[in-house]
Protein backbone atom coordinates (compact mmCIF):
# COMPACT_ATOMS: atom_id res chain seq x y z
CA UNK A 1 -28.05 22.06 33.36
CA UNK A 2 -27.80 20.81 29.84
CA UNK A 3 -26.26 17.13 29.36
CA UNK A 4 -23.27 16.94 27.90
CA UNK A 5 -23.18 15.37 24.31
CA UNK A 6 -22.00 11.97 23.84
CA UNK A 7 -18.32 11.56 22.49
CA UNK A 8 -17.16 9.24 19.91
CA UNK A 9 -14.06 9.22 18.28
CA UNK A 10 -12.98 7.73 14.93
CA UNK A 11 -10.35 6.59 13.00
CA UNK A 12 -10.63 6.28 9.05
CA UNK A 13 -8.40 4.02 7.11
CA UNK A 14 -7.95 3.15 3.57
CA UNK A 15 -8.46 4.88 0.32
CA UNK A 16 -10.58 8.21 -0.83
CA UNK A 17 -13.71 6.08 -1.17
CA UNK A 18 -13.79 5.14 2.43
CA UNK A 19 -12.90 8.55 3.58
CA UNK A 20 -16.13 9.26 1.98
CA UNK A 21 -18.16 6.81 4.36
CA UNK A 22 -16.13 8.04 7.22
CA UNK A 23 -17.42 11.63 6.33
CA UNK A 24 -21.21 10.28 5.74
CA UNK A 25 -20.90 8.36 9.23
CA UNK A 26 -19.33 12.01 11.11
CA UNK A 27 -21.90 14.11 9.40
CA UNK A 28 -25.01 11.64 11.40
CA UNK A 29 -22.98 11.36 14.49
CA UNK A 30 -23.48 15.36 14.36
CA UNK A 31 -26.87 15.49 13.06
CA UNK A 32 -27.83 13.50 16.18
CA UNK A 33 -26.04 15.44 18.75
CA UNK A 34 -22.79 13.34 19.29
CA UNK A 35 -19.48 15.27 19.30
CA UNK A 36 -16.49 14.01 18.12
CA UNK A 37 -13.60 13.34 20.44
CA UNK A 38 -9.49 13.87 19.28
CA UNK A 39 -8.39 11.19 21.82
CA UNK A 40 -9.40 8.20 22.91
CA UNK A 41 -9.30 9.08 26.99
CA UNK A 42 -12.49 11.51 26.06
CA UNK A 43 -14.41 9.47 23.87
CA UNK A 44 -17.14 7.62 25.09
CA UNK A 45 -16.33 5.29 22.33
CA UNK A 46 -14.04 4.89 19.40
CA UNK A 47 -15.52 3.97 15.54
CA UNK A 48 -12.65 2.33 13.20
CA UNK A 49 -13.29 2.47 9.80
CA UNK A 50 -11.38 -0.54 8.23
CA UNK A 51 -9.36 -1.00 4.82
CA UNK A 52 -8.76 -4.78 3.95
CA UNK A 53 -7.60 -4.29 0.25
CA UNK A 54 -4.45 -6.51 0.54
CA UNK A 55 -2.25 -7.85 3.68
CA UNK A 56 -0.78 -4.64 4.81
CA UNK A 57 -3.87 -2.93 5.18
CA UNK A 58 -5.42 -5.63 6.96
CA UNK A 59 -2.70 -5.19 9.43
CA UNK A 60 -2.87 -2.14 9.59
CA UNK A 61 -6.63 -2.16 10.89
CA UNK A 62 -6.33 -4.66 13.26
CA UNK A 63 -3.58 -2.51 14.97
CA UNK A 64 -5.65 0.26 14.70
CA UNK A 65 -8.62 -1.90 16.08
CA UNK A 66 -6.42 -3.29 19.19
CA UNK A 67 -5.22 0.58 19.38
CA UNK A 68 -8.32 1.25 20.23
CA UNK A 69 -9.61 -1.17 22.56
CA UNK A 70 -6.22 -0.65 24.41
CA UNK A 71 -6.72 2.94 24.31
CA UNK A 72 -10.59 3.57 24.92
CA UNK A 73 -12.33 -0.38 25.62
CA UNK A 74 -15.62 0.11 23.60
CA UNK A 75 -14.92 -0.31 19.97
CA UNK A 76 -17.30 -0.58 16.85
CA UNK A 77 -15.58 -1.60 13.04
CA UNK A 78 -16.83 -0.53 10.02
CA UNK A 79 -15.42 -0.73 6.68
CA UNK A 80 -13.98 -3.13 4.12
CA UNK A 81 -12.61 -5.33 6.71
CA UNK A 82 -15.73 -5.56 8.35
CA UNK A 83 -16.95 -7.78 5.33
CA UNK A 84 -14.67 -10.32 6.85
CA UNK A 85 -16.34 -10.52 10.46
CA UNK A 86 -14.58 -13.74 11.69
CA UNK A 87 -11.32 -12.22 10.85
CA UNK A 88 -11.15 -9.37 13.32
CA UNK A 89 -13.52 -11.17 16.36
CA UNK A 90 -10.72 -14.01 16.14
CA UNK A 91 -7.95 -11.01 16.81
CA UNK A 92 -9.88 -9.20 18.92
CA UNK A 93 -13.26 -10.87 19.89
CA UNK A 94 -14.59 -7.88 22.68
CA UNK A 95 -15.00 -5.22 20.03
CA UNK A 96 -18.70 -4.11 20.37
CA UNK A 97 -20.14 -4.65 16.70
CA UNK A 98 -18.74 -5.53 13.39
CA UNK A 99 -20.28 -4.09 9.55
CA UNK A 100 -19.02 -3.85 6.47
CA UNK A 101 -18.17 -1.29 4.11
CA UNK A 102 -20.76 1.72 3.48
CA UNK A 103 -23.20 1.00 6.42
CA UNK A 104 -24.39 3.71 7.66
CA UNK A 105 -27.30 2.87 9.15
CA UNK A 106 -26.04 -0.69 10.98
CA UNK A 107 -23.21 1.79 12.31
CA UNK A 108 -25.56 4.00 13.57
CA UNK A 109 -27.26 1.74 15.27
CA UNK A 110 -24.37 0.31 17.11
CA UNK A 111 -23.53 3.28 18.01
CA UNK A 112 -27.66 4.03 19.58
CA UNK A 113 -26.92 0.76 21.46
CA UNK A 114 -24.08 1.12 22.97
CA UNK A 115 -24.22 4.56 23.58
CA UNK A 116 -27.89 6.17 23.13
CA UNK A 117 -27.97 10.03 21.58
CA UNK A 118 -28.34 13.13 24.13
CA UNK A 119 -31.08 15.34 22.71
CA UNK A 120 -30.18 18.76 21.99
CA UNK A 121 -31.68 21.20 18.89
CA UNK A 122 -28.93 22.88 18.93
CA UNK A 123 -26.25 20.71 17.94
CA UNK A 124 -28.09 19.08 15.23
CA UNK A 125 -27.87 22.05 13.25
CA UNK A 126 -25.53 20.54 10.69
CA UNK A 127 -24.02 22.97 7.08
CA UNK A 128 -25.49 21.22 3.63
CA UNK A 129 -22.47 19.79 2.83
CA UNK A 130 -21.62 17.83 6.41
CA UNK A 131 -18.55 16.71 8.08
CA UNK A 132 -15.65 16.90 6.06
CA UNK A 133 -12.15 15.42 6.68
CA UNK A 134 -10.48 17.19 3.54
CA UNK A 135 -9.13 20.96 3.91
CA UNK A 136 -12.05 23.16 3.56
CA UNK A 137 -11.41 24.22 -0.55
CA UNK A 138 -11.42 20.19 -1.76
CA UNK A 139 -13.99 17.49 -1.19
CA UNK A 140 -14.50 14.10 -2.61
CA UNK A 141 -17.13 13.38 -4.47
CA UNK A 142 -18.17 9.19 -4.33
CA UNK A 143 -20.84 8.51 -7.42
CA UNK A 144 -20.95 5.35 -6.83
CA UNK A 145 -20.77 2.10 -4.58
CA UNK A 146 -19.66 -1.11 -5.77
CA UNK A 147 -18.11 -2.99 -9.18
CA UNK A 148 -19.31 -5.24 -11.75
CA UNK A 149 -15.83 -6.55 -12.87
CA UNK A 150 -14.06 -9.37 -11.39
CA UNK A 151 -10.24 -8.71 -11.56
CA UNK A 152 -8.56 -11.62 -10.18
CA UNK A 153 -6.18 -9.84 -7.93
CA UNK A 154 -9.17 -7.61 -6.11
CA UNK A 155 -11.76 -8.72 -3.58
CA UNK A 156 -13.50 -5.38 -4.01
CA UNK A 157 -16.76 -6.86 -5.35
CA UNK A 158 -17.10 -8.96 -2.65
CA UNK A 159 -16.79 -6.23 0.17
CA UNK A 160 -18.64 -3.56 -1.29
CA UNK A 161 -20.73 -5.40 -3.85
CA UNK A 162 -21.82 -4.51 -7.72
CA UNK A 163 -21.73 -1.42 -8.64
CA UNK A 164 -24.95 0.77 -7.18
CA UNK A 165 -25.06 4.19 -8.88
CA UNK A 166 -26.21 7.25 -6.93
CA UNK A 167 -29.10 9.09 -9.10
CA UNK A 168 -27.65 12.17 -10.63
CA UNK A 169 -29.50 14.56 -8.83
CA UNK A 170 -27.91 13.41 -5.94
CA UNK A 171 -24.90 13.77 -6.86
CA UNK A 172 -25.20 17.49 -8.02
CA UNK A 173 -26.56 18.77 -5.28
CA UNK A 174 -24.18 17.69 -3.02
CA UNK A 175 -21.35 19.25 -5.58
CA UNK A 176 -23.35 22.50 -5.19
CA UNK A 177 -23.64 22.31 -1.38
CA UNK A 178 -19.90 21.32 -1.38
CA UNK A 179 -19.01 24.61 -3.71
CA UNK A 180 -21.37 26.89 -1.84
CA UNK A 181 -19.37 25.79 0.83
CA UNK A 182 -16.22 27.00 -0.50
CA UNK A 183 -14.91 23.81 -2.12
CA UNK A 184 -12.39 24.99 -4.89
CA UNK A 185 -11.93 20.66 -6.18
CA UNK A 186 -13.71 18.60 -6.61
CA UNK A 187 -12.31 14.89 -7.01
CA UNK A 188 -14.84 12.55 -8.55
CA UNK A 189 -14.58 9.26 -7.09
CA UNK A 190 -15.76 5.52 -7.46
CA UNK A 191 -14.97 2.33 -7.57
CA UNK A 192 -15.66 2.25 -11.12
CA UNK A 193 -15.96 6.11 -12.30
CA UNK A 194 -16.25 5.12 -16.18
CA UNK A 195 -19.12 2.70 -15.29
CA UNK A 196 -21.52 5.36 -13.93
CA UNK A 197 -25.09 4.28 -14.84
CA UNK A 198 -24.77 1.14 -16.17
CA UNK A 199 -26.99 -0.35 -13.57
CA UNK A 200 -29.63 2.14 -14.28
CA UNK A 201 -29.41 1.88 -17.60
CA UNK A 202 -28.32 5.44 -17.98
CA UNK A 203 -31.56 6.25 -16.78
CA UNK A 204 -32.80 10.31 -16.31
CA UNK A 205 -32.89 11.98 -13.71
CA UNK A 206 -32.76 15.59 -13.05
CA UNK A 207 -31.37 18.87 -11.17
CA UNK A 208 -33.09 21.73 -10.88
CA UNK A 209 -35.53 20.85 -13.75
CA UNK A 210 -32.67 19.90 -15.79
CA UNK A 211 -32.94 16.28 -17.29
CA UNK A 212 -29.33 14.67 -16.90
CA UNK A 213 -28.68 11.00 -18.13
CA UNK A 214 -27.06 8.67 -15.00
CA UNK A 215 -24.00 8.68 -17.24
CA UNK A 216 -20.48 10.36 -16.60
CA UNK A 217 -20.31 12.30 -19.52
CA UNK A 218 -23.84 14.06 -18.93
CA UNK A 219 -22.28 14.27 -15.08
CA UNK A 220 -18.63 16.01 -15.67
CA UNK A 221 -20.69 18.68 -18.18
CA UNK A 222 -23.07 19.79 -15.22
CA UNK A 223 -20.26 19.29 -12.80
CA UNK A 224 -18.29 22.03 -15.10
CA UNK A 225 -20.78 24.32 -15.09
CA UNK A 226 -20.38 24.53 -10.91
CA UNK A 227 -17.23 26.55 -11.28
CA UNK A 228 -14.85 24.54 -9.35
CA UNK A 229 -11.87 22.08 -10.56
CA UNK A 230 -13.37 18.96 -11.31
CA UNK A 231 -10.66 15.83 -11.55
CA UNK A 232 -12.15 12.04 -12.36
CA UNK A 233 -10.00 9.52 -10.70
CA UNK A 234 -10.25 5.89 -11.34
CA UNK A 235 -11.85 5.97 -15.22
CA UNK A 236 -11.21 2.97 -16.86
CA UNK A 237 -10.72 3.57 -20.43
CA UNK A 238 -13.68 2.37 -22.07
CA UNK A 239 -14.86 4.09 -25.70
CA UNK A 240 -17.13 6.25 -24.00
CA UNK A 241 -14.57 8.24 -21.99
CA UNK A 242 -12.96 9.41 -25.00
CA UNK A 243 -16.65 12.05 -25.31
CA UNK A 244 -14.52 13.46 -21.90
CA UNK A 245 -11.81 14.63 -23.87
CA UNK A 246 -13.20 17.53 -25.42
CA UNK A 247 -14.96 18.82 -21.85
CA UNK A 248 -11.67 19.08 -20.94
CA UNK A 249 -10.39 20.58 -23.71
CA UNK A 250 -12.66 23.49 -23.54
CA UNK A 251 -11.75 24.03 -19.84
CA UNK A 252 -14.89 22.80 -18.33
CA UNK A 253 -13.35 20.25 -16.25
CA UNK A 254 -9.86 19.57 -15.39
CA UNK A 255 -7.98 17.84 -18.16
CA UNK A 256 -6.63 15.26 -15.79
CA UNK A 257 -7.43 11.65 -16.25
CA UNK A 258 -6.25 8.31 -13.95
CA UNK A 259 -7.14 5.25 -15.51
CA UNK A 260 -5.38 2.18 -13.75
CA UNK A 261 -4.16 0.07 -16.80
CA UNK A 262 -2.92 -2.23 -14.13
CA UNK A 263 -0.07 -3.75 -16.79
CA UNK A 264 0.41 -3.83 -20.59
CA UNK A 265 0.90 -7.26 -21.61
CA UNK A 266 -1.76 -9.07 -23.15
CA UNK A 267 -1.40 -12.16 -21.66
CA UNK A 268 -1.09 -11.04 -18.18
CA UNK A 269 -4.54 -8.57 -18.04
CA UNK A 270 -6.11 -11.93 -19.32
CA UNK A 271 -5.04 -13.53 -16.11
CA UNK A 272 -5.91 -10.04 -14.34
CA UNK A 273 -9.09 -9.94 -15.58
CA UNK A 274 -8.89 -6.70 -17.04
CA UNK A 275 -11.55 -5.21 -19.84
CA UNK A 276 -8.43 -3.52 -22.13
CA UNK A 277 -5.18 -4.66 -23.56
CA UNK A 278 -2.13 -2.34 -24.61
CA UNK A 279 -2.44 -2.09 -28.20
CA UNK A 280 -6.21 0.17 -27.60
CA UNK A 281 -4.85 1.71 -24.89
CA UNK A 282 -1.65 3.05 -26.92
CA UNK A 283 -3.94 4.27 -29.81
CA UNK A 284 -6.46 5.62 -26.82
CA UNK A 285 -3.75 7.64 -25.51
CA UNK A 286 -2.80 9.26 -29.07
CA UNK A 287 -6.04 10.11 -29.48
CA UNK A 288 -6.91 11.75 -26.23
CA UNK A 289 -3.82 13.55 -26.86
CA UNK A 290 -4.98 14.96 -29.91
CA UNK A 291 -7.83 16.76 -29.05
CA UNK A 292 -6.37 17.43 -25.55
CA UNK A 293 -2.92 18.42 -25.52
CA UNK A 294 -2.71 19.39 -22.34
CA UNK A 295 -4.08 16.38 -21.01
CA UNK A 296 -2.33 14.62 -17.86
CA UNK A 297 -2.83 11.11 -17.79
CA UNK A 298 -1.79 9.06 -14.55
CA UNK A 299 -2.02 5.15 -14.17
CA UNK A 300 -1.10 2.34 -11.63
CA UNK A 301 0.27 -1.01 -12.50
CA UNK A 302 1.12 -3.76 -10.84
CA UNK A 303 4.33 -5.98 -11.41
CA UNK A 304 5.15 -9.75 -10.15
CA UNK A 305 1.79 -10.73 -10.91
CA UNK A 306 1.47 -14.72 -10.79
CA UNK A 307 2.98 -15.85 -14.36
CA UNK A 308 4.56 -12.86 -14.97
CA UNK A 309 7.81 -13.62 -17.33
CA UNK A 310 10.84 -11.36 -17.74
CA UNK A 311 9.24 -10.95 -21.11
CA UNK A 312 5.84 -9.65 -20.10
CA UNK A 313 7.70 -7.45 -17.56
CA UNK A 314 9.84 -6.19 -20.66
CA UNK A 315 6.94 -5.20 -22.80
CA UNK A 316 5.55 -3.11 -19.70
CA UNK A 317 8.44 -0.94 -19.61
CA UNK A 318 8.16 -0.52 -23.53
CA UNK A 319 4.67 0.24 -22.99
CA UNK A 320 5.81 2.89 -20.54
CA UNK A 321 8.65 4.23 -22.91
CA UNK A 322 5.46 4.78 -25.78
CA UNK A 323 2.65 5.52 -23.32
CA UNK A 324 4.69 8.53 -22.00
CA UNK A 325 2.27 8.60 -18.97
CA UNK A 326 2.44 11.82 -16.30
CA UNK A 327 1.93 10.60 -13.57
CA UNK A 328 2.55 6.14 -12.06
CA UNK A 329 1.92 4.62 -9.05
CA UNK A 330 3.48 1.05 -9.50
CA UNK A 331 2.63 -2.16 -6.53
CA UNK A 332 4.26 -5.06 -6.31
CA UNK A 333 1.62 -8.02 -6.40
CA UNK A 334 0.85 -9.05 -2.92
CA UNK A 335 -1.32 -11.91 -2.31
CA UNK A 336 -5.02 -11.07 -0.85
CA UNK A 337 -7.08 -13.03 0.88
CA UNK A 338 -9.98 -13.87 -1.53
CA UNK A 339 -8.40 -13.32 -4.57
CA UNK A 340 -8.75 -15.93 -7.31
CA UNK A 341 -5.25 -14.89 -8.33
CA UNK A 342 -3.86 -16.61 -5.69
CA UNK A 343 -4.09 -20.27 -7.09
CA UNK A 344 -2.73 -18.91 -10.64
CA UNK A 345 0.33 -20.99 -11.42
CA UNK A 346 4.20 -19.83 -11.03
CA UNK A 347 4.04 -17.31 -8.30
CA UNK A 348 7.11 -14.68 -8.87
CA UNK A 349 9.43 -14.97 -6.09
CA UNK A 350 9.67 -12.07 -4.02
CA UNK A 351 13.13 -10.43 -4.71
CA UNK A 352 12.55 -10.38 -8.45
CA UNK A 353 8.69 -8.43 -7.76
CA UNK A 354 11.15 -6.33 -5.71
CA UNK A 355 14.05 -5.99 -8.55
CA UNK A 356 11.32 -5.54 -11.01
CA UNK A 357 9.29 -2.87 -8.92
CA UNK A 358 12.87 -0.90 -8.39
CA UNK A 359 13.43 -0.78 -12.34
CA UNK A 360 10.21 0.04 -13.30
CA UNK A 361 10.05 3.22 -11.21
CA UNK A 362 13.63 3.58 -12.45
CA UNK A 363 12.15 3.83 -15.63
CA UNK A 364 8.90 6.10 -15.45
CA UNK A 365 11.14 8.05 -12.88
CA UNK A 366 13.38 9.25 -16.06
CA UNK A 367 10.05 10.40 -17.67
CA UNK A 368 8.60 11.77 -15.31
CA UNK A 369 11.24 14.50 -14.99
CA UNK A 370 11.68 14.84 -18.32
CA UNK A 371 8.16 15.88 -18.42
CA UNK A 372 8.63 18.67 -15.85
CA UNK A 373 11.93 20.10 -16.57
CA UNK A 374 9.31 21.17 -19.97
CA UNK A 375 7.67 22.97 -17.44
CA UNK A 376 10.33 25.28 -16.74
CA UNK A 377 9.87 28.72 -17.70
CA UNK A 378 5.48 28.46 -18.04
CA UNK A 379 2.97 29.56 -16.39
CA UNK A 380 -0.12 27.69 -14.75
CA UNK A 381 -2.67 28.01 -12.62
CA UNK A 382 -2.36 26.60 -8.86
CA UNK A 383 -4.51 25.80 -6.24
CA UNK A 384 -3.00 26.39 -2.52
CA UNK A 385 -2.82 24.20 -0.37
CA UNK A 386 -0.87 25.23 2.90
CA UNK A 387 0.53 28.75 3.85
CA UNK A 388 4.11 28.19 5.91
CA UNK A 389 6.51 30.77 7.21
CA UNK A 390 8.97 29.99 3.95
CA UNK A 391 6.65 29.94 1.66
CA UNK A 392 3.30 28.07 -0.07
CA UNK A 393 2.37 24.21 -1.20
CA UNK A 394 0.48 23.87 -4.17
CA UNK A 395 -0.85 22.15 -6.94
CA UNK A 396 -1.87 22.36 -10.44
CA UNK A 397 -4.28 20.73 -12.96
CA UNK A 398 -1.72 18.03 -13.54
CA UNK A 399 -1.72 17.23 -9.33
CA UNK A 400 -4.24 14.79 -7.40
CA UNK A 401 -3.80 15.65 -3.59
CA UNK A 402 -1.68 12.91 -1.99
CA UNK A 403 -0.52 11.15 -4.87
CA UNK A 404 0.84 13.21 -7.33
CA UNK A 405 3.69 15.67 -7.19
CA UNK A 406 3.26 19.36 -5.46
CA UNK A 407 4.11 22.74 -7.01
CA UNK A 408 6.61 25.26 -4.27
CA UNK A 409 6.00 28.85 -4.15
CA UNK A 410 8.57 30.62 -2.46
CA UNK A 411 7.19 33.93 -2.00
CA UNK A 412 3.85 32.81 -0.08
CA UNK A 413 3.12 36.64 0.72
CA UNK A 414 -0.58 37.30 0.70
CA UNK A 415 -1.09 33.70 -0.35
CA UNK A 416 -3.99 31.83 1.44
CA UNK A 417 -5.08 28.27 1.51
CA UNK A 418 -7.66 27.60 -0.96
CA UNK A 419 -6.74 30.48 -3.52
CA UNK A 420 -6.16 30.10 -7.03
CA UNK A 421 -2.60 31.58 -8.06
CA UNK A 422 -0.67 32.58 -11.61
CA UNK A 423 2.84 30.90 -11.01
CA UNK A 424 5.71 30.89 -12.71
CA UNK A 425 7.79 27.75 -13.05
CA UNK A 426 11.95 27.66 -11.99
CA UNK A 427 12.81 24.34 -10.92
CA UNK A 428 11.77 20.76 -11.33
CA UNK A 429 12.94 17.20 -9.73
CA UNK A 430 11.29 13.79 -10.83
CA UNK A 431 8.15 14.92 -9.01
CA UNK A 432 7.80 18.13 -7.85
CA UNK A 433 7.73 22.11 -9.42
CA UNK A 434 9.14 25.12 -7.56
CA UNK A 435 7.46 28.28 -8.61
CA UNK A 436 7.27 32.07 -8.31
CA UNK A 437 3.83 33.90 -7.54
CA UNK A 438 2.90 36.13 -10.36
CA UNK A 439 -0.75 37.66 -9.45
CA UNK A 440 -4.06 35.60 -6.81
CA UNK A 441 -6.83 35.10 -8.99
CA UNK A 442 -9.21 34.26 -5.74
């Protein structure tokens, strides 16, 4: 009688880049003959993966973590949260083991201790590209672990450590295992995409004879030559990124670019930390523009920073007004255990971060639908997402999954989930297009 496989189930919090280690972590589990469990009555065990970016999210895992132990009993963390041991073993001091972010191996081993692997041939037979917790036609791609800046509002660095970038080769031939796979997107991912290589010194490496510099331009050009959608998410805009521009301009990867600006007052990135001010970024902008028409250009800001005036908070919405920007997420400043912003001087009180939050998606709100009533009447490309009764979700160059807006077909007939689609635009809100098929393009 064969033994039946060991079950673990897991939970994965946080942002894209832990969804990545979640998928790394699944993908062993498999290799070594565990299967994963949907509940916690079958699992033998439950694996959290933790996000403890700011206070919400730190809540958020510890519910999850005493979820968990309620639920199942035997509980191993992982994650960002992890970094801060003595946090979760004084909330709930009888979970099994306790590592930080991108650890693998240490999780691994918890997991060989507390429950040992089953062997079985059969189930280690794993696909190229792993265990995926996208839909099957996008994937993350993570290029990197790590940061080298110290923004005084993130604890990042001290979670996940400097930046640590993954040798190009690496990195393209998981992209081609992930597109032989059927991957249609590919969203390039990091904590600092723009910084790729720096530790290496841009050093060479190669794919399939090809040298390649470790350096994101050299990367999105072999990426582009893969035949998927490639986006870059989290680019700071450093002088080098502008050599992205025309890539995207010739179509070789998507011209979509989110660079978190964070604010636009001079002063205040100062306090933030922040390598830019407004006045490069503006003329940045203009120029990207110019060889990129086309391009879509999303950001994230924070307001009610510590010091932040009524002043500095009117020259972000001017900033907004010129920038023109696609596509804003906007936070109000919480306080993170950590953080060296914490002790800055004249904290803003919390119903004016509130007010301020309110008018400043007011603001890019009125912009943002401006932009997409232009739409109206063109034509783009989509990528589908979901096939319903009514009719199809979808999204185009211009749309991240989960953050950004979503493109309606109403006439899903024939449509299928991870097909490429002419549409024709009819309607537009602040954030969302609703579209008639024209012809599949596969």
């Amino acid at each position: 009688m064969t033994q039946a496989s060991p079950k673990v189930g897991f939970i994965s919090l946080g942002c894209p880049k832990a969804l990545v280690d979640s998928e790394q972590i699944l993908t062993q589990l498999r290799a070594e003959g565990y299967a994963i469990s949907p509940s916690y009555q079958d699992a033998d065990l439950v694996v959290v993966n933790t996000c403890g970016f700011i206070d919400s999210a730190v809540e958020e895992s510890l519910d999850a973590i005493g979820e968990a132990l309620a639920e199942n009993g035997k509980v191993i963390v992982t994650g960002c949260l992890g970094a801060r041991e003595e946090v979760i073993r004084e909330a709930h001091p009888h979970v099994l083991a306790v590592t930080g972010p991108h650890a693998m191996q240490e999780v691994m081993h918890a997991v060989h201790k507390h429950l040992p692997p089953s062997h079985d041939p059969y189930t280690s037979l794993i696909p190229p590209q792993g265990i995926k917790l996208t839909p099957k036609h996008y994937a993350y791609l993570k290029i990197s672990e790590g940061c080298n800046h110290r923004c005084s509002f993130c604890i990042i660095p001290s979670m996940r450590g400097d930046l640590v970038s993954r040798p190009i080769g690496e990195v393209m031939q998981e992209a081609e295992h992930l597109v032989n796979a059927g991957v249609r997107e590919l969203l390039v991912i990091s904590q600092d995409t723009s910084a790729y290589g720096v530790d290496t010194k841009y050093r060479t490496g190669f794919w399939k004879g090809r040298p390649l510099k470790t350096h994101l331009t050299a990367l999105a050009d072999a990426l582009g030559d893969l035949g998927a959608w490639v986006r870059l998410h989290y680019v700071y805009p450093y002088p080098h990124v502008d050599d992205l521009i025309p890539l995207m301009a010739e179509g070789k990867i998507l011209p979509y670019l989110d660079a978190p600006l964070q604010h636009a007052s001079p002063r205040l990135l100062k306090a933030m930390k922040r390598p830019a001010n407004s006045e490069n970024t503006l003329a940045r902008l203009r120029l990207w523009r110019s060889i990129c028409p086309d391009i879509t250009i999303r950001s994230t800001f924070i307001v009610g920073f510590p010091g932040e005036t009524e002043d500095d908070f009117k020259y972000l919405l001017d900033f907004l007004h010129e920038a023109q920007l696609d596509r804003v997420g906007c936070f109000a400043y919480s306080p993170v255990e950590g953080a060296s912003a914490n002790a800055l001087p004249n904290p803003v009180p919390e119903e004016i971060k509130q007010e301020r939050l309110e008018r400043f998606m007011s603001v890019q709100a009125g912009i943002s639908a401006a932009k997409l009533q232009g739409k109206i009447g063109k034509t783009f490309k989509v990528l589908v997402d979901e096939v319903g009764a009514t009719g199809a979700i979808a999204r185009s160059a211009a749309d991240a999954p989960e953050i950004d807006g979503q493109v309606y077909i109403e006439d899903a007939a024939g449509l299928n989930p991870g097909e490429f689609v002419e549409v024709e635009i009819i309607d537009a809100d602040d954030h969302d297009l609703w579209a008639t098929a024209k012809k599949a393009k596969g």
